[in-house]
C-alpha atoms as a PDB file:
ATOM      1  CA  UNK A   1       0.000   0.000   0.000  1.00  0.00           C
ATOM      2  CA  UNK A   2       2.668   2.464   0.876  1.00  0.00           C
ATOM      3  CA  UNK A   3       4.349   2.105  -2.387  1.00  0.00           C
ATOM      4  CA  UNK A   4       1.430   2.303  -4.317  1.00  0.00           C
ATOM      5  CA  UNK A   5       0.671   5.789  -2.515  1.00  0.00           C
ATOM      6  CA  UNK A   6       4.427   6.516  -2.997  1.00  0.00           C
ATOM      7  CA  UNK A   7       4.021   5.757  -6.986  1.00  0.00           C
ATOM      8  CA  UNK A   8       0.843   8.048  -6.954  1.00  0.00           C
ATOM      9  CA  UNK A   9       2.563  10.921  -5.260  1.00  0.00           C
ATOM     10  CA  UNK A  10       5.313  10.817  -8.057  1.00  0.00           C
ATOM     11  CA  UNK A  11       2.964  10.130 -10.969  1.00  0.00           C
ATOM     12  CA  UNK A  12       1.071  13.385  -9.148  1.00  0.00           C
ATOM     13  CA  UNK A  13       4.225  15.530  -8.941  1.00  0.00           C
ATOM     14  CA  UNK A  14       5.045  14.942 -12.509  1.00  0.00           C
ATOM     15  CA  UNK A  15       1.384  15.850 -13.857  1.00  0.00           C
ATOM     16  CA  UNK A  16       1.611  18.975 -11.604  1.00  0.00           C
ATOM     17  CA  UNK A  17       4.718  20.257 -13.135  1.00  0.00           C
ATOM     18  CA  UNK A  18       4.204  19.418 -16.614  1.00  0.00           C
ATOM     19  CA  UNK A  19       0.360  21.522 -16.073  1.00  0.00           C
ATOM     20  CA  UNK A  20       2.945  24.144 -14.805  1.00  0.00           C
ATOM     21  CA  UNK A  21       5.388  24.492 -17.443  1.00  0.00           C
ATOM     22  CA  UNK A  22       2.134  24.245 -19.791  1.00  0.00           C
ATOM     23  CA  UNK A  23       0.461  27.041 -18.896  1.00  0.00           C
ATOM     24  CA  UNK A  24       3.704  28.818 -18.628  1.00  0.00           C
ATOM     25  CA  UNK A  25       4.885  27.980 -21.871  1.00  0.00           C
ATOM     26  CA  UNK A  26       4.531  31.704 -24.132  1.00  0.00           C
ATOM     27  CA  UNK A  27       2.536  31.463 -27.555  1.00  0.00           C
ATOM     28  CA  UNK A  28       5.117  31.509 -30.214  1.00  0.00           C
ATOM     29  CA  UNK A  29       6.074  35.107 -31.578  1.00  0.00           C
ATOM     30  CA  UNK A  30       4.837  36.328 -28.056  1.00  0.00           C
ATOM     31  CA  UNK A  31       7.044  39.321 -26.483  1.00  0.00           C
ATOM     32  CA  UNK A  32       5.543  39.903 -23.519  1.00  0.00           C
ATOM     33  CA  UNK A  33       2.436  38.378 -21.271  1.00  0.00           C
ATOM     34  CA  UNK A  34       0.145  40.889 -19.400  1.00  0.00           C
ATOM     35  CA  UNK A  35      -1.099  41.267 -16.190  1.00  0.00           C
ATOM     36  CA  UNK A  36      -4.570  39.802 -17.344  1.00  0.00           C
ATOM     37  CA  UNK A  37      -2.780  36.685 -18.421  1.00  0.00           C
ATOM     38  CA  UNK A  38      -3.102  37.370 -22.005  1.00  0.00           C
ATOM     39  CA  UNK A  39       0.051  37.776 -24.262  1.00  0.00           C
ATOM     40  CA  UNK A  40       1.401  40.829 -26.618  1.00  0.00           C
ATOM     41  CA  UNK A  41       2.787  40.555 -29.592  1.00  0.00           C
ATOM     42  CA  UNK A  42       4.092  43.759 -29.889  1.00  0.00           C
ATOM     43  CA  UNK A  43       7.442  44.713 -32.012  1.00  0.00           C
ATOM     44  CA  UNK A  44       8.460  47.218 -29.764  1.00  0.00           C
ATOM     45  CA  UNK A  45       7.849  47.985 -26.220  1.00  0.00           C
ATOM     46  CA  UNK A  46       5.635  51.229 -26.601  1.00  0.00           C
ATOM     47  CA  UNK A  47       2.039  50.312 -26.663  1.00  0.00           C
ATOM     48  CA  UNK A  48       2.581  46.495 -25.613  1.00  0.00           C
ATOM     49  CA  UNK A  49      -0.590  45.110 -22.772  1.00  0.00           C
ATOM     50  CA  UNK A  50      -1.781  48.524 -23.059  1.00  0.00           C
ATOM     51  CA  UNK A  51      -5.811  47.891 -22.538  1.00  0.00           C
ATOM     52  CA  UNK A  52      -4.608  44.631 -20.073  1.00  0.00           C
ATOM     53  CA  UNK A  53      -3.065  45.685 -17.060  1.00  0.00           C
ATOM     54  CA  UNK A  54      -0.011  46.653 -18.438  1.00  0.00           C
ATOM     55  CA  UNK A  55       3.350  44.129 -18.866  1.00  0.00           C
ATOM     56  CA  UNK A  56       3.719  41.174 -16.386  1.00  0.00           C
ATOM     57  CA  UNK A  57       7.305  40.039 -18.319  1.00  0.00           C
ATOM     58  CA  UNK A  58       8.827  40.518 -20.904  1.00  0.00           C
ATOM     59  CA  UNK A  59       9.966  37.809 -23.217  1.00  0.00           C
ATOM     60  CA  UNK A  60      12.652  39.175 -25.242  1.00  0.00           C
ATOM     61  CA  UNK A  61      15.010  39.043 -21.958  1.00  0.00           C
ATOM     62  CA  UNK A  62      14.239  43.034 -20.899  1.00  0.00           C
ATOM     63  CA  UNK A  63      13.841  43.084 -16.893  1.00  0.00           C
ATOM     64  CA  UNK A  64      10.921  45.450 -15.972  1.00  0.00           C
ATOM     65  CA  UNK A  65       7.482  45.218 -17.177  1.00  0.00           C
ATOM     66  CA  UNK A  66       5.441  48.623 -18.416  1.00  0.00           C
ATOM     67  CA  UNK A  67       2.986  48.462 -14.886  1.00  0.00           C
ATOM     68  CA  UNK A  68       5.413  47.990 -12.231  1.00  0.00           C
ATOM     69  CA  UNK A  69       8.765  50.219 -13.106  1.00  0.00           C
ATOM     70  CA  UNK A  70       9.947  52.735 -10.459  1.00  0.00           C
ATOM     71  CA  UNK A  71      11.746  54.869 -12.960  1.00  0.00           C
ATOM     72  CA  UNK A  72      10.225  58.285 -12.608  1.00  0.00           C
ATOM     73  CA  UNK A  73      10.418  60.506 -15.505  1.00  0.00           C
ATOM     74  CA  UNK A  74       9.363  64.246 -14.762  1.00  0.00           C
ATOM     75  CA  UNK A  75       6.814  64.554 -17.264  1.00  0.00           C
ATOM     76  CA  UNK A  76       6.612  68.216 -16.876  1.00  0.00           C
ATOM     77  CA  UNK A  77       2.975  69.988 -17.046  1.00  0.00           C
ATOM     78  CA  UNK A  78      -0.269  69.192 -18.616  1.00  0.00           C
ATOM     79  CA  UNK A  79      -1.219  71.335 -22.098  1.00  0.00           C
ATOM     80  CA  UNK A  80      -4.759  71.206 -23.259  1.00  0.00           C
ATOM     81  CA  UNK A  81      -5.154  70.864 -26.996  1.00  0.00           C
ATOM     82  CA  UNK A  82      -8.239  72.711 -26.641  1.00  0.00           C
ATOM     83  CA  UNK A  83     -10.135  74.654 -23.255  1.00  0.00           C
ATOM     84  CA  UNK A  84     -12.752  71.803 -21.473  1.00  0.00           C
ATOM     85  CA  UNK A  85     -15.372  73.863 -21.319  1.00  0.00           C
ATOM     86  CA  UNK A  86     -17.951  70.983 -19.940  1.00  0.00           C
ATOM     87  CA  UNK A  87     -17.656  68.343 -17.900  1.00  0.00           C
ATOM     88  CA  UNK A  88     -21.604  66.613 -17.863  1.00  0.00           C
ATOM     89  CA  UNK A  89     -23.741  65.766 -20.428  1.00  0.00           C
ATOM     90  CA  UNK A  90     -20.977  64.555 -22.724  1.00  0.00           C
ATOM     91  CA  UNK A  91     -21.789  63.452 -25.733  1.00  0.00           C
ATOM     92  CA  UNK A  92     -20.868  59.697 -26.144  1.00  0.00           C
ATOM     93  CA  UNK A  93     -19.627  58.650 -29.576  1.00  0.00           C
ATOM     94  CA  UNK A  94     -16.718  56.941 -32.071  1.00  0.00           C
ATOM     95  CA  UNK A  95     -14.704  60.324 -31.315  1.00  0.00           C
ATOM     96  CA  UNK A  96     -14.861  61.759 -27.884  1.00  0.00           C
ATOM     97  CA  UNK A  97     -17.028  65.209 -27.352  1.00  0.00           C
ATOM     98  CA  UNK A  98     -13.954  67.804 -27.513  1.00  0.00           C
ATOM     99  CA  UNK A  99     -15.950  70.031 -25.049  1.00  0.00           C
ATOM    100  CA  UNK A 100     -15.305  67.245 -22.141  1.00  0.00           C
ATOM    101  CA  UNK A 101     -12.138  65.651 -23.851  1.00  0.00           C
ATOM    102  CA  UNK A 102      -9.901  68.066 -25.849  1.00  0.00           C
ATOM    103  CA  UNK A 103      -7.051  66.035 -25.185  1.00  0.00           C
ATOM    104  CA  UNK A 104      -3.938  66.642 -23.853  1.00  0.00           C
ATOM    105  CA  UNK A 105      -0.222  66.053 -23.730  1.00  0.00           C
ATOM    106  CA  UNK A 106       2.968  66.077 -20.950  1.00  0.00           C
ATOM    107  CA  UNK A 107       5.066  69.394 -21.640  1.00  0.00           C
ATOM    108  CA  UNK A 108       8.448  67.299 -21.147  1.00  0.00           C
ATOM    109  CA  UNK A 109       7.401  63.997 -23.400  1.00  0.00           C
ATOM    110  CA  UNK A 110       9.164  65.516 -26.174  1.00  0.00           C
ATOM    111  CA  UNK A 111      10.036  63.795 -29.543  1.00  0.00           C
ATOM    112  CA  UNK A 112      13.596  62.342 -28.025  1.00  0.00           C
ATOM    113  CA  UNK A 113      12.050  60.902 -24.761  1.00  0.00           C
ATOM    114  CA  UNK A 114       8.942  58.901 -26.272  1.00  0.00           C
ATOM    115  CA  UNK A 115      11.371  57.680 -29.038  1.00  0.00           C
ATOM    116  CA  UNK A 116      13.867  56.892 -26.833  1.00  0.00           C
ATOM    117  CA  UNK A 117      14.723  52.489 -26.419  1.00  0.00           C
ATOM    118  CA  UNK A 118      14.321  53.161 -22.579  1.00  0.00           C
ATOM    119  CA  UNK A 119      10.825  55.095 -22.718  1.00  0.00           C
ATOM    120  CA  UNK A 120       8.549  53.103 -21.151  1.00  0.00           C
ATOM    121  CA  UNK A 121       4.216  53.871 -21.221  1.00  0.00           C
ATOM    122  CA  UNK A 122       4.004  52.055 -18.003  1.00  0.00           C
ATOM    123  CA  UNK A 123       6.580  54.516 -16.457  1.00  0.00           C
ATOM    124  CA  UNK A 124       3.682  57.705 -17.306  1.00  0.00           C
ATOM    125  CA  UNK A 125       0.636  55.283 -16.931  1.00  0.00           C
ATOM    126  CA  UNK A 126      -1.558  56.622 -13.825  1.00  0.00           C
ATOM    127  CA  UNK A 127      -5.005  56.646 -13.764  1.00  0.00           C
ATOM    128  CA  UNK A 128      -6.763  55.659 -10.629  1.00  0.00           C
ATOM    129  CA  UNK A 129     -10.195  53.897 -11.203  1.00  0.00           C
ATOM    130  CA  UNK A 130     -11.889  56.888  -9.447  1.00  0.00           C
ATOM    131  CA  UNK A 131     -10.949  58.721 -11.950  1.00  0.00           C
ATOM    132  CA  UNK A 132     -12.152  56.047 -14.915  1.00  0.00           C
ATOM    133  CA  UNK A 133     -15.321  56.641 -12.711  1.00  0.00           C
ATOM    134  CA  UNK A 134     -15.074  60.611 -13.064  1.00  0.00           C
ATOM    135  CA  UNK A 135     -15.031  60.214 -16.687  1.00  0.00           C
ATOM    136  CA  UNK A 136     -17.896  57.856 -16.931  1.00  0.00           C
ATOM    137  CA  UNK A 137     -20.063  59.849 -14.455  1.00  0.00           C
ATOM    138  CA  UNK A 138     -19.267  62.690 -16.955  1.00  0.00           C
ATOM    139  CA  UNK A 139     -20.343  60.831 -20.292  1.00  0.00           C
ATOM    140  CA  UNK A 140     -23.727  59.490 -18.607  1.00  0.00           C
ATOM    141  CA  UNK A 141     -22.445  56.069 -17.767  1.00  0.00           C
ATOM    142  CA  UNK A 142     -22.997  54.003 -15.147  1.00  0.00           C
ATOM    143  CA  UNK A 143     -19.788  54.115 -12.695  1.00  0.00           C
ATOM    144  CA  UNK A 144     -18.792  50.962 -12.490  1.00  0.00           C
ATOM    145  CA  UNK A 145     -16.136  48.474 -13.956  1.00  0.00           C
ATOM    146  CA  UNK A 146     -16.990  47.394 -17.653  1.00  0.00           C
ATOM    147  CA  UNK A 147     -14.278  44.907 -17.978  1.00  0.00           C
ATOM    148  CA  UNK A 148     -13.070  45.125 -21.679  1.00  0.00           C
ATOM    149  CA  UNK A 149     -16.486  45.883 -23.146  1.00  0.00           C
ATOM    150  CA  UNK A 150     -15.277  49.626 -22.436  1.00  0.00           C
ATOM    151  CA  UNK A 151     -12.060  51.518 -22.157  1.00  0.00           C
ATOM    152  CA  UNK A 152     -11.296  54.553 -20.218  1.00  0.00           C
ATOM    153  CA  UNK A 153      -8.822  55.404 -22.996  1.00  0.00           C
ATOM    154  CA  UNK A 154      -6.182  57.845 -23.720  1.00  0.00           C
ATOM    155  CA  UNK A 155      -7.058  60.583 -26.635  1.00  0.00           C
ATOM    156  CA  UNK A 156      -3.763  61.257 -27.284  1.00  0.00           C
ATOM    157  CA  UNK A 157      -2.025  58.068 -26.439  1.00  0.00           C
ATOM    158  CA  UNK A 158       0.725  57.369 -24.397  1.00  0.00           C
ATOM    159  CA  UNK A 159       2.859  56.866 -26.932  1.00  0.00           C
ATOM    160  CA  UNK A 160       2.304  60.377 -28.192  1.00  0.00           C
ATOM    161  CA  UNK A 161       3.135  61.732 -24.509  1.00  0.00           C
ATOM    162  CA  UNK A 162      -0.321  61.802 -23.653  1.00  0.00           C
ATOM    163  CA  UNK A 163      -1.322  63.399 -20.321  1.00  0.00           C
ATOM    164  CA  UNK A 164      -3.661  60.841 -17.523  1.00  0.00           C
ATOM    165  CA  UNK A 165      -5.664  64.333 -16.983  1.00  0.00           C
ATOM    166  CA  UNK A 166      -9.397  63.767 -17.438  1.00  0.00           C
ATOM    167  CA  UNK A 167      -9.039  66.237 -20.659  1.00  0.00           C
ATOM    168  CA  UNK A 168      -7.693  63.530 -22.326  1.00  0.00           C
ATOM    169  CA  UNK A 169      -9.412  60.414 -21.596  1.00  0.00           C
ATOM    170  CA  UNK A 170     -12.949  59.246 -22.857  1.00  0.00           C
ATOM    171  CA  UNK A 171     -15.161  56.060 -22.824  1.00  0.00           C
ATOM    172  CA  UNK A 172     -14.478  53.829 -25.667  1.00  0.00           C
ATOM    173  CA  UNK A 173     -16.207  50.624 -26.281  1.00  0.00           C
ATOM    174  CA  UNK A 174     -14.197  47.278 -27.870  1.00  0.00           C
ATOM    175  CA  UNK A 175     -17.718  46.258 -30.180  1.00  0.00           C
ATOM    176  CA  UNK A 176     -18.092  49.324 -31.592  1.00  0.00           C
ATOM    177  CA  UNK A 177     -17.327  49.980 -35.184  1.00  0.00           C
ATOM    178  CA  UNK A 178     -14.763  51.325 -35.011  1.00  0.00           C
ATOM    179  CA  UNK A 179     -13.605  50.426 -31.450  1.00  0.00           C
ATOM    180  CA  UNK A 180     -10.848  51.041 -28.968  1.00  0.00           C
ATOM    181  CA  UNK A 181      -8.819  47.811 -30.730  1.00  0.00           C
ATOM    182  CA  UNK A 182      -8.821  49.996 -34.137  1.00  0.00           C
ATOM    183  CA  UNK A 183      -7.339  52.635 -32.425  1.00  0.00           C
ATOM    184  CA  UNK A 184      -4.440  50.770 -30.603  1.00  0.00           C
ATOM    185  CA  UNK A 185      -3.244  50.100 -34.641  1.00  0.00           C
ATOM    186  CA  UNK A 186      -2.761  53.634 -35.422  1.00  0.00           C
ATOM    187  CA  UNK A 187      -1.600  54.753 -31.861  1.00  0.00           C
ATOM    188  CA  UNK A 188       1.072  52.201 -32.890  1.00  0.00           C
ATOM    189  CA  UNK A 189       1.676  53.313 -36.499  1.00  0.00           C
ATOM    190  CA  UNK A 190       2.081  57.030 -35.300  1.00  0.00           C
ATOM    191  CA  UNK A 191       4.550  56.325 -33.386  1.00  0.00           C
ATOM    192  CA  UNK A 192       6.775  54.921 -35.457  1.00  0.00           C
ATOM    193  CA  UNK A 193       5.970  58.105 -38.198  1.00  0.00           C
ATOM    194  CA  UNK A 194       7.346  60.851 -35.366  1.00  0.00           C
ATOM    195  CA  UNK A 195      10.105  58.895 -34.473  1.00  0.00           C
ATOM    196  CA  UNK A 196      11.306  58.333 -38.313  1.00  0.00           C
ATOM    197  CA  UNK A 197      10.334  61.852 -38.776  1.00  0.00           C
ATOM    198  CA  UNK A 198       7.638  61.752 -41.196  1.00  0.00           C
ATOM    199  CA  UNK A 199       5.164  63.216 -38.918  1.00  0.00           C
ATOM    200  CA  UNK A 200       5.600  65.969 -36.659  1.00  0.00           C
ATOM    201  CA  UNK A 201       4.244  64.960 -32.533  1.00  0.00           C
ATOM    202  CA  UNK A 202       2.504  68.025 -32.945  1.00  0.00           C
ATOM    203  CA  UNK A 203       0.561  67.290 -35.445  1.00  0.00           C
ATOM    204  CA  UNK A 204      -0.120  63.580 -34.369  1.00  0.00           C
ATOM    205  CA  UNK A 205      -1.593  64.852 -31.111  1.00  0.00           C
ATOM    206  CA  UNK A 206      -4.089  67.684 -32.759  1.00  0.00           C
ATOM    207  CA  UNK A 207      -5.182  65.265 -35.658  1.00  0.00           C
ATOM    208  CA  UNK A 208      -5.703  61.907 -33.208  1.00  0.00           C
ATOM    209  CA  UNK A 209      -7.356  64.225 -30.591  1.00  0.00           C
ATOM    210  CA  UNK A 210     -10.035  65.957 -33.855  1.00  0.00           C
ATOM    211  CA  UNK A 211     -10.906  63.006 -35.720  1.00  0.00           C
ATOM    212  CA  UNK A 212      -8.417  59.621 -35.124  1.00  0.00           C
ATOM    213  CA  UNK A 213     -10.549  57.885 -37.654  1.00  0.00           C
ATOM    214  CA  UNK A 214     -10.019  60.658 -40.217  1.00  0.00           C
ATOM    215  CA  UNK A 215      -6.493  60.316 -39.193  1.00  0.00           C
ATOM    216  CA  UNK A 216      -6.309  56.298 -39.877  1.00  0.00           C
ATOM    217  CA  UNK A 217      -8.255  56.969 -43.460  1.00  0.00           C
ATOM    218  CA  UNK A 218      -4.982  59.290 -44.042  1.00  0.00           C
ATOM    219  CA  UNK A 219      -2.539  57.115 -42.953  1.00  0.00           C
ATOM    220  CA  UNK A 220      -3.138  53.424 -43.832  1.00  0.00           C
ATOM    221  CA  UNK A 221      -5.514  54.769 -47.068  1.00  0.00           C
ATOM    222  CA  UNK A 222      -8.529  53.023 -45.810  1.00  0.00           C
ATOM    223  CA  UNK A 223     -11.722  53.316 -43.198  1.00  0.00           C
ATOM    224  CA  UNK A 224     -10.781  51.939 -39.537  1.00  0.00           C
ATOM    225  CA  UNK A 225     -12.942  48.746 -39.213  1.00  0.00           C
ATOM    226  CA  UNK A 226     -13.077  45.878 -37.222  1.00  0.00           C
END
């Protein structure tokens, strides 16, 4: 009897670790798995688990992930694109009402930090869930956590050196067409056009915070869908 319980504990141990190294075991082509136990596949850091939780690891051998660095980077002040002239009654929609959500940028997230190899979006990610609340209250939502059917998302994104103020976030919902996931493709693709210098950051942040899907119909020559 005792080896028979022995034999079971080892066939146990076995199954145990091979479940482990299983559901450990990163998709291939994965760099990174978020927080939400999902995985990015993301060329570059910038942009990588941004609507889960931010980076857990990173799989290309970098050590810190984009949610939990302690690098601080003085951002500098907030500019509004426009003046917020309300903050009820907003007007929910594909684009965010510009008289709640102008959008707005960090004064020191210049062209040279956000394109720098070490910028990180997880090191200038901060937005408390009160304030994902604020900004629902404020766009006649109920405030309460929506999961991914809704994202409190950045107008001008991170990767643009977008400001956390409530200026520049709005309620954007994944089903819609288009939705939030369209918009992750050409936060991406801007990116890369400031930091090879065939768009200005200027000009990225005023035409993403008017119209982005304008903005994707001029830069990948057809109508965000999906």
């Amino acid at each position: 009897m005792r080896r028979w319980y022995a034999l079971f504990a080892v066939v146990l141990t076995f199954g145990l670790a091979i479940a482990i190294s299983s559901a450990s075991a990163a998709p291939a082509g994965a760099t990174a798995r978020c927080r939400d136990g999902s995985y990015s596949y993301a060329k570059h850091h910038q942009g990588a688990c941004s609507h889960h939780g931010g980076v857990a690891k990173w799989l290309d051998g970098s050590s810190s992930g984009s949610g939990g660095s302690s690098k601080t980077i003085d951002v500098g002040r907030t500019v509004l694109l426009e003046a917020r002239t309300k903050s009820s009654d907003c007007r929910l929609g594909a684009n965010p009402d510009r008289r709640c959500s102008p959008g707005a940028y960090y004064s020191k997230l210049t062209k040279a930090v956000i394109c720098s190899s070490s910028f990180r979006t997880g090191e200038v990610r901060n937005v408390p869930q009160s304030e994902k609340y604020a900004v629902e209250g404020e766009y006649g939502l109920a405030e309460r956590l929506y999961g991914r059917t809704i994202e409190i998302d950045h107008i001008v994104s991170l990767e643009l050196g977008g400001s956390n103020d409530v200026a520049n976030l709005y309620p954007e919902e994944a089903n819609a067409d288009p939705g939030y996931h369209v918009k992750d493709r050409l936060e991406n693709k801007l990116h890369s056009l400031v930091c090879s210098g065939s768009m200005s950051l200027q000009a990225s942040r005023v035409e993403i915070a008017s119209n982005w899907q304008a903005l994707y119909r001029k830069v990948f020559g057809t109508a965000p869908s999906g």
